[in-house]
Structure formats: structure tokens, C-alpha cells
C-alpha atoms as a PDB file:
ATOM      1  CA  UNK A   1     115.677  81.239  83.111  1.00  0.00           C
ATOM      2  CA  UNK A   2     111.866  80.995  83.663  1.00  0.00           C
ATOM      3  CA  UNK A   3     110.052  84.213  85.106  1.00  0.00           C
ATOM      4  CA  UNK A   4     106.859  85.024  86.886  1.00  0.00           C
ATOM      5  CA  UNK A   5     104.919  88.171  86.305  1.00  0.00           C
ATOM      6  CA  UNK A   6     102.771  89.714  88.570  1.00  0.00           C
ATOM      7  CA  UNK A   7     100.696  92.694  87.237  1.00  0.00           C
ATOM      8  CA  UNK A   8      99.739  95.913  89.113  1.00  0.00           C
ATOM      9  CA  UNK A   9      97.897  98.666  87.959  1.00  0.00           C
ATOM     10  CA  UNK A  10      97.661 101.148  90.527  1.00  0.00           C
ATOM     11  CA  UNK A  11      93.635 102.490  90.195  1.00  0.00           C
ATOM     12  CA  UNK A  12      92.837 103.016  93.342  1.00  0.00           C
ATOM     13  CA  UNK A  13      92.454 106.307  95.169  1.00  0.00           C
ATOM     14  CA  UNK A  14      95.936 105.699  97.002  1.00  0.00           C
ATOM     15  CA  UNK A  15      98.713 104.956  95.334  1.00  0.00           C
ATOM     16  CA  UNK A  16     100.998 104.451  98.415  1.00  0.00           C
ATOM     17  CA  UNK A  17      98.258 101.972  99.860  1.00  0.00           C
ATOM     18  CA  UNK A  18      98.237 100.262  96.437  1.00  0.00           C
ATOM     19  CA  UNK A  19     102.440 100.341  96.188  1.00  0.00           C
ATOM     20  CA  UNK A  20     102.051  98.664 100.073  1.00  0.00           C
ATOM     21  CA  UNK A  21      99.985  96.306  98.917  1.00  0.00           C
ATOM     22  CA  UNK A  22     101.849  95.087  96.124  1.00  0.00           C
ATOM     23  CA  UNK A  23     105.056  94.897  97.745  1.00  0.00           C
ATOM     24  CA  UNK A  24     103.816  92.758 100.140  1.00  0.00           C
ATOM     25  CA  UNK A  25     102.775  90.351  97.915  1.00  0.00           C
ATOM     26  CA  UNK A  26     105.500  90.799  96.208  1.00  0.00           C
ATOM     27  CA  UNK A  27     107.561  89.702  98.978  1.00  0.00           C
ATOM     28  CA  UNK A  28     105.028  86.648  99.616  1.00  0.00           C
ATOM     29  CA  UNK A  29     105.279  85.299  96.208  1.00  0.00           C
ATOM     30  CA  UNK A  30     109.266  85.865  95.758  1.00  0.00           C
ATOM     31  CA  UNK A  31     108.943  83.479  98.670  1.00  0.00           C
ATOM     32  CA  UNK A  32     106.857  80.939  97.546  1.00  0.00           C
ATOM     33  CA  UNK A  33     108.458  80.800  94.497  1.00  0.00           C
ATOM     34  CA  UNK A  34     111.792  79.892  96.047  1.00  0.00           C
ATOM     35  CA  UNK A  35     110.039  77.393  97.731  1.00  0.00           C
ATOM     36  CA  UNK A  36     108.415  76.007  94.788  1.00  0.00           C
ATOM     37  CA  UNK A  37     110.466  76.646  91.795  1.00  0.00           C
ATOM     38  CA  UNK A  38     113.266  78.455  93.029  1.00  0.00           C
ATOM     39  CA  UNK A  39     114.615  78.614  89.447  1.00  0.00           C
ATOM     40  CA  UNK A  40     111.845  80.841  88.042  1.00  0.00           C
ATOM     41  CA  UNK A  41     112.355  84.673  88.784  1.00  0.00           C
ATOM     42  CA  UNK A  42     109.577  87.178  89.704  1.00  0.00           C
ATOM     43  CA  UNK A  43     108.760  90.789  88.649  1.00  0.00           C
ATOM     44  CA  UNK A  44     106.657  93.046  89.247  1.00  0.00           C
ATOM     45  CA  UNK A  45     104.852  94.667  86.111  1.00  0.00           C
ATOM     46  CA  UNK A  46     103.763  98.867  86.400  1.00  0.00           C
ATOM     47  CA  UNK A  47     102.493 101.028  83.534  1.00  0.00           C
ATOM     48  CA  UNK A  48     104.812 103.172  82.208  1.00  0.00           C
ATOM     49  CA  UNK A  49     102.459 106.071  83.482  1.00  0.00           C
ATOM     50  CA  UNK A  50     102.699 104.807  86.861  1.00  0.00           C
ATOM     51  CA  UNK A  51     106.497 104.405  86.717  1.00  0.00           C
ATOM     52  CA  UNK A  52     107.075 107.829  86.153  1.00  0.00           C
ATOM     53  CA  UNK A  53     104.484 109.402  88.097  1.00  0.00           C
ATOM     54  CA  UNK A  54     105.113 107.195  91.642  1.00  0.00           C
ATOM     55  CA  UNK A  55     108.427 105.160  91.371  1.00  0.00           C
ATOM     56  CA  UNK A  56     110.680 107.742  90.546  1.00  0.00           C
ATOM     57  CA  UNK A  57     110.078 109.186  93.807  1.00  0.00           C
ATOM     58  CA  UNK A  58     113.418 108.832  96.103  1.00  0.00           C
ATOM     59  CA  UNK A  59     111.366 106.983  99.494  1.00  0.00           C
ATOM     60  CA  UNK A  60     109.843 104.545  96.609  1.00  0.00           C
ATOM     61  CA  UNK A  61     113.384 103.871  94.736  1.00  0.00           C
ATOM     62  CA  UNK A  62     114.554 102.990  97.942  1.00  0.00           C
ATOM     63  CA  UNK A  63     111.966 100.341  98.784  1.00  0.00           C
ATOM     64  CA  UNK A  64     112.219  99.306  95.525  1.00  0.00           C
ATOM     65  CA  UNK A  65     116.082  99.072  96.019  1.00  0.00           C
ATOM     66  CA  UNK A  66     115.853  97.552  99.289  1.00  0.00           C
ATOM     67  CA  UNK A  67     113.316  94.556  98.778  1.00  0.00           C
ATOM     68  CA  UNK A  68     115.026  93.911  95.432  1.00  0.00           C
ATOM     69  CA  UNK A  69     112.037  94.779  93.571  1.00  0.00           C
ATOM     70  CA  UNK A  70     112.246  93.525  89.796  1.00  0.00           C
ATOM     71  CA  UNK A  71     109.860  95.921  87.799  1.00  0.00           C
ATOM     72  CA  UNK A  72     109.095  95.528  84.238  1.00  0.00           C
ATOM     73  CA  UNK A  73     107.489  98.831  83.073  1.00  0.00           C
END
């Protein structure tokens, strides 16, 4: 299994705006990817800090959950 890893790091002022932003591209380059090399799996890489601070939150885990977010923290 190949993977793809896109990096976020969450320094702006908003970290809802920022989480937005990244799941939307998220959900773009899942897409691509099964277009292009539908073999080759993508996640989505947070710091630790911002793991525990944001995506514990319930309304977060259940975006997370329900886009099938793959994290790597």
C-alpha cells in the first residue's frame, strides 16, 4: 500500500476556518487520487497539540467520522 500525506498545521487565528479548509481539500485530493492512483491512500497529518486541543471535540469527531478522515497525529 502506497500513501499520500498532506500536512496541516493549524496557525491561523481560526481553527474551525483552518479545519474547513483542510477538509475540503482533503476531500479534493482523496478524489484525485482515486482518479489517478487509486491504489495510494491519503491522510491527513495534525500536531499532536492540535489533535488534542481541536479534534477531540464531539462536532469535529464527527466530521472526521463522516468524511472518513485518515489523520496521522
Amino acid at each position: 500500500m502506497k500513501i499520500a500525506v498532506e500536512i496541516k498545521s493549524f496557525l491561523g487565528p481560526s481553527k474551525i476556518s483552518e479545519f474547513y479548509g483542510a477538509l475540503g481539500q482533503f476531500i479534493a485530493y482523496r478524489a484525485a487520487l482515486s482518479i489517478q492512483d487509486p491504489k495510494r491512500v491519503l491522510y491527513l497529518a495534525v500536531s499532536s497539540n492540535i489533535y488534542e486541543r481541536f479534534f477531540v471535540t464531539p462536532f469535529i469527531q464527527g466530521l472526521v467520522q463522516q468524511n472518513q478522515l485518515l489523520l496521522l497525529v
